[in-house]
N, C-alpha and C. Protein backbone atom coordinates (compact mmCIF):
# COMPACT_ATOMS: atom_id res chain seq x y z
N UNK A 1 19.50 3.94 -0.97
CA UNK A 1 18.23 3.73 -0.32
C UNK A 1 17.06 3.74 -1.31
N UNK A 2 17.20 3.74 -2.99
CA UNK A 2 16.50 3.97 -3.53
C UNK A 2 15.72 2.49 -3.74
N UNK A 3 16.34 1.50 -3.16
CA UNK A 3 15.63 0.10 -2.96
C UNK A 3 14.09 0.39 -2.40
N UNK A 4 14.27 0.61 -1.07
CA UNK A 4 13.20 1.00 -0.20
C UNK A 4 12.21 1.16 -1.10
N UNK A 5 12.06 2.86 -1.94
CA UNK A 5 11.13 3.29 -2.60
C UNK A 5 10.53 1.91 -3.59
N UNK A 6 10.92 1.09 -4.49
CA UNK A 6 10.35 0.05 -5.44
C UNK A 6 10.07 -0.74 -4.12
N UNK A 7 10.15 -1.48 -3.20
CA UNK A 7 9.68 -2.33 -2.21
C UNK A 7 8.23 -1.40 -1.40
N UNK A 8 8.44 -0.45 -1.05
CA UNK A 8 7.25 0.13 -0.97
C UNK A 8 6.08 0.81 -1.98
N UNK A 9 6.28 0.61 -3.37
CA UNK A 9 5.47 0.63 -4.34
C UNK A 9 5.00 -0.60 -4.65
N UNK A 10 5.71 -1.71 -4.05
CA UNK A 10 5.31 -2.70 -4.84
C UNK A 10 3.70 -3.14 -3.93
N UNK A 11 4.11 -2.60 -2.49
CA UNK A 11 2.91 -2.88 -1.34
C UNK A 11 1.91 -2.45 -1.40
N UNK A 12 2.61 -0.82 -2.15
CA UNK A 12 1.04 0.42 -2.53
C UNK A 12 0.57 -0.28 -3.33
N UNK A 13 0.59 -0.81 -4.51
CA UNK A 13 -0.20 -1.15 -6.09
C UNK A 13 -1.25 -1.38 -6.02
N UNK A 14 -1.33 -2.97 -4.65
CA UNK A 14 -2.92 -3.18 -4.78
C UNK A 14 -3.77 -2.39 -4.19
N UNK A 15 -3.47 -1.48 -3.09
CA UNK A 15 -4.52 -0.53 -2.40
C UNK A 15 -4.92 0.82 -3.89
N UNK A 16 -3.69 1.19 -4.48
CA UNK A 16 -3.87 2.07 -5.72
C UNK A 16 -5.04 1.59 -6.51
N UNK A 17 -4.48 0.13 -7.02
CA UNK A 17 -5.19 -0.35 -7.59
C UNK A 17 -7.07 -0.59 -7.49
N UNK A 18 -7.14 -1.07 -6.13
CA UNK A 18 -8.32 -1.17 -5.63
C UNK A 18 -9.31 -0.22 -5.84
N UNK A 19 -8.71 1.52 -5.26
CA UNK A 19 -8.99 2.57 -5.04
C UNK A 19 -9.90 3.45 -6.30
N UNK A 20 -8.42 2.98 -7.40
CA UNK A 20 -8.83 3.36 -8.16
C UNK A 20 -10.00 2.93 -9.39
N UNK A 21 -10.60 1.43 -9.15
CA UNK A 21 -11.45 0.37 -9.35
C UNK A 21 -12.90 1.35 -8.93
N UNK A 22 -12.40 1.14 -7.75
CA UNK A 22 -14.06 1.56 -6.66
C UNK A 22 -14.25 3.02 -7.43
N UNK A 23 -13.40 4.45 -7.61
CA UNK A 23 -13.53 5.61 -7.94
C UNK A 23 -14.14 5.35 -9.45
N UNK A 24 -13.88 4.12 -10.58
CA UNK A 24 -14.36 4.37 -11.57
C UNK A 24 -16.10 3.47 -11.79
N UNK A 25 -16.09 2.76 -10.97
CA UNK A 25 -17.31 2.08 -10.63
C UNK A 25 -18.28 3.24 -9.71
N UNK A 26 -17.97 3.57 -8.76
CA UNK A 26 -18.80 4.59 -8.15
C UNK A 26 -18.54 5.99 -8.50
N UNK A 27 -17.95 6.54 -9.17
CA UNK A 27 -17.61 7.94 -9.59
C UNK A 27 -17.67 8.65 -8.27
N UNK A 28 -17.00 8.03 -7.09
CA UNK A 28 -16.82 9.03 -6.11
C UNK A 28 -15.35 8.87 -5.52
N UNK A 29 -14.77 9.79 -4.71
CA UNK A 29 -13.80 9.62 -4.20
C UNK A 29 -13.34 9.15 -2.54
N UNK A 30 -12.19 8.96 -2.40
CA UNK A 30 -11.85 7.89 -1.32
C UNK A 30 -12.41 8.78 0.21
N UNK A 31 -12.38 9.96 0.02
CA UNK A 31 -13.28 10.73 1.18
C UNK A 31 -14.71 10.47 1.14
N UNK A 32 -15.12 10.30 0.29
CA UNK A 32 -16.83 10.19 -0.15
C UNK A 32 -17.25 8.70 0.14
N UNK A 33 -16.57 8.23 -0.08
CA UNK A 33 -16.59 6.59 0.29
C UNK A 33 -16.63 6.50 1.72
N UNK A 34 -15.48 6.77 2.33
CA UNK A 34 -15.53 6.78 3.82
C UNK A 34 -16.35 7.66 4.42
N UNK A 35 -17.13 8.76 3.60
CA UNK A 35 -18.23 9.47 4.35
C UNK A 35 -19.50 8.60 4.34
N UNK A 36 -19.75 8.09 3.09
CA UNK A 36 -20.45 6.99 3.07
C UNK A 36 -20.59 5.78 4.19
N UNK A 37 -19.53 4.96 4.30
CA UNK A 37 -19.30 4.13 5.21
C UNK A 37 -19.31 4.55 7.13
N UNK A 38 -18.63 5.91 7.40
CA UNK A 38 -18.40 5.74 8.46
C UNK A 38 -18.88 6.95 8.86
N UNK A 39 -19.56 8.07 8.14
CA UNK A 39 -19.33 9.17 8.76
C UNK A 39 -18.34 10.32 8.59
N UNK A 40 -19.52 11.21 9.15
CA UNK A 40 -18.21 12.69 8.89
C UNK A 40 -16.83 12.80 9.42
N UNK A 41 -17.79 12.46 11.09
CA UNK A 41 -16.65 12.79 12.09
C UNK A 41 -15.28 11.41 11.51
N UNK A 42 -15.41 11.04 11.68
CA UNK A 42 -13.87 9.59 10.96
C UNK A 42 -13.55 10.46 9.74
N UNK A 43 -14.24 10.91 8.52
CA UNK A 43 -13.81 10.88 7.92
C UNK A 43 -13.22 12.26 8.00
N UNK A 44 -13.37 12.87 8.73
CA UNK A 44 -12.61 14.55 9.15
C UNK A 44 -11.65 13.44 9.96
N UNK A 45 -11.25 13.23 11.08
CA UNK A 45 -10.01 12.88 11.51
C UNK A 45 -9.30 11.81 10.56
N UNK A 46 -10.02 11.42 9.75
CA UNK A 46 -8.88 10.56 8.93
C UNK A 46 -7.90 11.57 8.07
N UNK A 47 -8.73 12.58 7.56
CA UNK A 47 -8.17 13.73 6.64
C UNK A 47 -7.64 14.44 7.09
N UNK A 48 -7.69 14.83 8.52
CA UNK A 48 -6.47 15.65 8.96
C UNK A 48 -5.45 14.50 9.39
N UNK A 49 -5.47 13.04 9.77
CA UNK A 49 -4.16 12.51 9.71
C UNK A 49 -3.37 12.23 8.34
N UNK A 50 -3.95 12.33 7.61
CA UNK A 50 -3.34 12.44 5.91
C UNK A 50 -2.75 13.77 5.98
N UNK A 51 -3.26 14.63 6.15
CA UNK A 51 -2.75 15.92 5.71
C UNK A 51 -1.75 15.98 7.16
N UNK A 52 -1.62 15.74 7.86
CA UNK A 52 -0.39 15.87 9.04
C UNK A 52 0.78 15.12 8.61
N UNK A 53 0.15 13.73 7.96
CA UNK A 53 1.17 12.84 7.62
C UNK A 53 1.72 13.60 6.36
N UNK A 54 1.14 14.05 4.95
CA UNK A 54 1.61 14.79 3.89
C UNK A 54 2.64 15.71 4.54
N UNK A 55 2.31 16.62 5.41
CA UNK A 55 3.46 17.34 5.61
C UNK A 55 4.54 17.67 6.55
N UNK A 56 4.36 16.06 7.30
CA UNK A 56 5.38 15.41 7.55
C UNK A 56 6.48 15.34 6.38
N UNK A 57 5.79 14.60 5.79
CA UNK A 57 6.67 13.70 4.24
C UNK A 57 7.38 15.43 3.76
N UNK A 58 6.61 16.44 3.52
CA UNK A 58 7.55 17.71 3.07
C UNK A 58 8.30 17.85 3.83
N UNK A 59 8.13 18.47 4.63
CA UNK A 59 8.96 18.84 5.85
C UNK A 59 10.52 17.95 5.98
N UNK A 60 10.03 16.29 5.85
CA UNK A 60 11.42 15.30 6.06
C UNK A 60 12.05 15.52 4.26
N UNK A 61 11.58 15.70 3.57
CA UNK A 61 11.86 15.94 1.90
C UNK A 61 12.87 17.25 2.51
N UNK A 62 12.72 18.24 2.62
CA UNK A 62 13.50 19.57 3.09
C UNK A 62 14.47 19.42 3.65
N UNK A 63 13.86 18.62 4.92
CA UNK A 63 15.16 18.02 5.66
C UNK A 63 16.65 17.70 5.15
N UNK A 64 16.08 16.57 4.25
CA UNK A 64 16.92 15.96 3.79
C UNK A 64 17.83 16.52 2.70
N UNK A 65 17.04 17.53 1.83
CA UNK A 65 17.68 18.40 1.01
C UNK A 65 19.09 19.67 1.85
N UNK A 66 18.30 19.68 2.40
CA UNK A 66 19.15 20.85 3.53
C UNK A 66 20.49 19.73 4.28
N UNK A 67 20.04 18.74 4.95
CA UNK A 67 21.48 18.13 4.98
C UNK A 67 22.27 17.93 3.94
N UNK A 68 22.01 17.41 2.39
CA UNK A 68 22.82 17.45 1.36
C UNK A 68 23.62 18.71 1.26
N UNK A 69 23.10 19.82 1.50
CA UNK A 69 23.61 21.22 1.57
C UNK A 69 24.91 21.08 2.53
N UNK A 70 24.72 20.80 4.07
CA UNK A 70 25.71 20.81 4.62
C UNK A 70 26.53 20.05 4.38
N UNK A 71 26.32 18.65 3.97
CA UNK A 71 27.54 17.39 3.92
C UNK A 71 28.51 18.14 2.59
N UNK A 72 27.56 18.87 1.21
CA UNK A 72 28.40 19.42 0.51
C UNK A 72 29.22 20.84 0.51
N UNK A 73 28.43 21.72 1.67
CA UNK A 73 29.21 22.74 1.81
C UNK A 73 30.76 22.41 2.87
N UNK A 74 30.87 21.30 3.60
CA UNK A 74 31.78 21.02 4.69
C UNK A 74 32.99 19.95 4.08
N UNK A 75 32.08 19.49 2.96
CA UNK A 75 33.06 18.76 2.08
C UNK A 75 33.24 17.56 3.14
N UNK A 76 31.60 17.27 3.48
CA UNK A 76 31.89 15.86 4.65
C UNK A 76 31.53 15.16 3.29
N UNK A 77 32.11 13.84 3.21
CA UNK A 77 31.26 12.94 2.33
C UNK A 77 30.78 12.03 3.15
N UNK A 78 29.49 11.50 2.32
CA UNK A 78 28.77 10.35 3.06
C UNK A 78 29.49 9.35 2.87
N UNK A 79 30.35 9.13 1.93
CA UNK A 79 30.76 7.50 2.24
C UNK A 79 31.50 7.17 3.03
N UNK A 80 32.23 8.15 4.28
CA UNK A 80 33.01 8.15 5.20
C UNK A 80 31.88 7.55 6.41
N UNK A 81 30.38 7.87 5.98
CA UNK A 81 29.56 7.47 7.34
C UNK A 81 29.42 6.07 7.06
N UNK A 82 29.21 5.95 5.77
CA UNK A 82 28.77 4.25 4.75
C UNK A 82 30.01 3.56 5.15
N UNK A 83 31.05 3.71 4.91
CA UNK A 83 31.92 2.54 5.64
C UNK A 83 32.14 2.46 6.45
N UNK A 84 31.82 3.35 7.82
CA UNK A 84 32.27 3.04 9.24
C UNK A 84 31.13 2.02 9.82
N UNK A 85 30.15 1.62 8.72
CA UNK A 85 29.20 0.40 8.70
C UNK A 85 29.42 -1.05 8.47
N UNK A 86 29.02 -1.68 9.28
CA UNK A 86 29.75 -2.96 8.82
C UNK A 86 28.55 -3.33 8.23
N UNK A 87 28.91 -5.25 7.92
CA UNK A 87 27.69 -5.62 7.56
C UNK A 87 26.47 -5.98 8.97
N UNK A 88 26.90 -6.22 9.91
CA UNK A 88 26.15 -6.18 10.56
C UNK A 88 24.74 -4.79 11.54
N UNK A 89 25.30 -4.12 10.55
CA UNK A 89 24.29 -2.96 11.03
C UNK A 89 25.18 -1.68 12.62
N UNK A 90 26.60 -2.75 12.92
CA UNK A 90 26.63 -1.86 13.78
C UNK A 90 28.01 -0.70 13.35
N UNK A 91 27.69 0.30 14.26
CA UNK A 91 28.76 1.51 13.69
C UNK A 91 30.13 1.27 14.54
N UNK A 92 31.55 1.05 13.37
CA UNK A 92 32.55 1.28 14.51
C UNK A 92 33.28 2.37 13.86
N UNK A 93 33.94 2.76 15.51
CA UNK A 93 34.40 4.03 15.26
C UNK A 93 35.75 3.92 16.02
């Protein structure tokens, strides 16, 4: 699945890119900008959906660490789930 990650960097670049354009031209940051533009109140609910979404992203990071734990303490392997995959996406069992 490590595809995913380079296909979704490749989408981030130009917003990075942009971001980081505007921060060295205005010496302010992407909260300060949108306080600028829209206001407190937006820019408080935008920042708590970032920070809900951030620790989402931990939380599923843990997740996922903690299932590696079980698949290796049970001695399940994943490639027993990977081939009961066809190519068509569906599972037979």
């Amino acid at each position: 699945m490590s595809w995913i990650n380079y296909e979704e960097e490749g989408e981030r670049f130009p917003f990075i890119n942009v971001q980081a354009r505007m921060g060295v031209v205005t010496r302010k940051g992407l909260a300060d900008l949108i306080r600028e533009e829209f206001g407190f109140r937006i820019t408080f609910f935008f920042m708590m959906a970032l920070l809900v979404t951030n620790f989402a992203n931990i939380v599923a990071e843990f997740a996922g660490i903690a299932m590696r734990e079980v698949f290796e303490k049970h001695e399940i392997k994943t490639d027993l789930f990977v081939s009961a995959i066809n190519c068509e996406g569906t599972v037979r069992l």
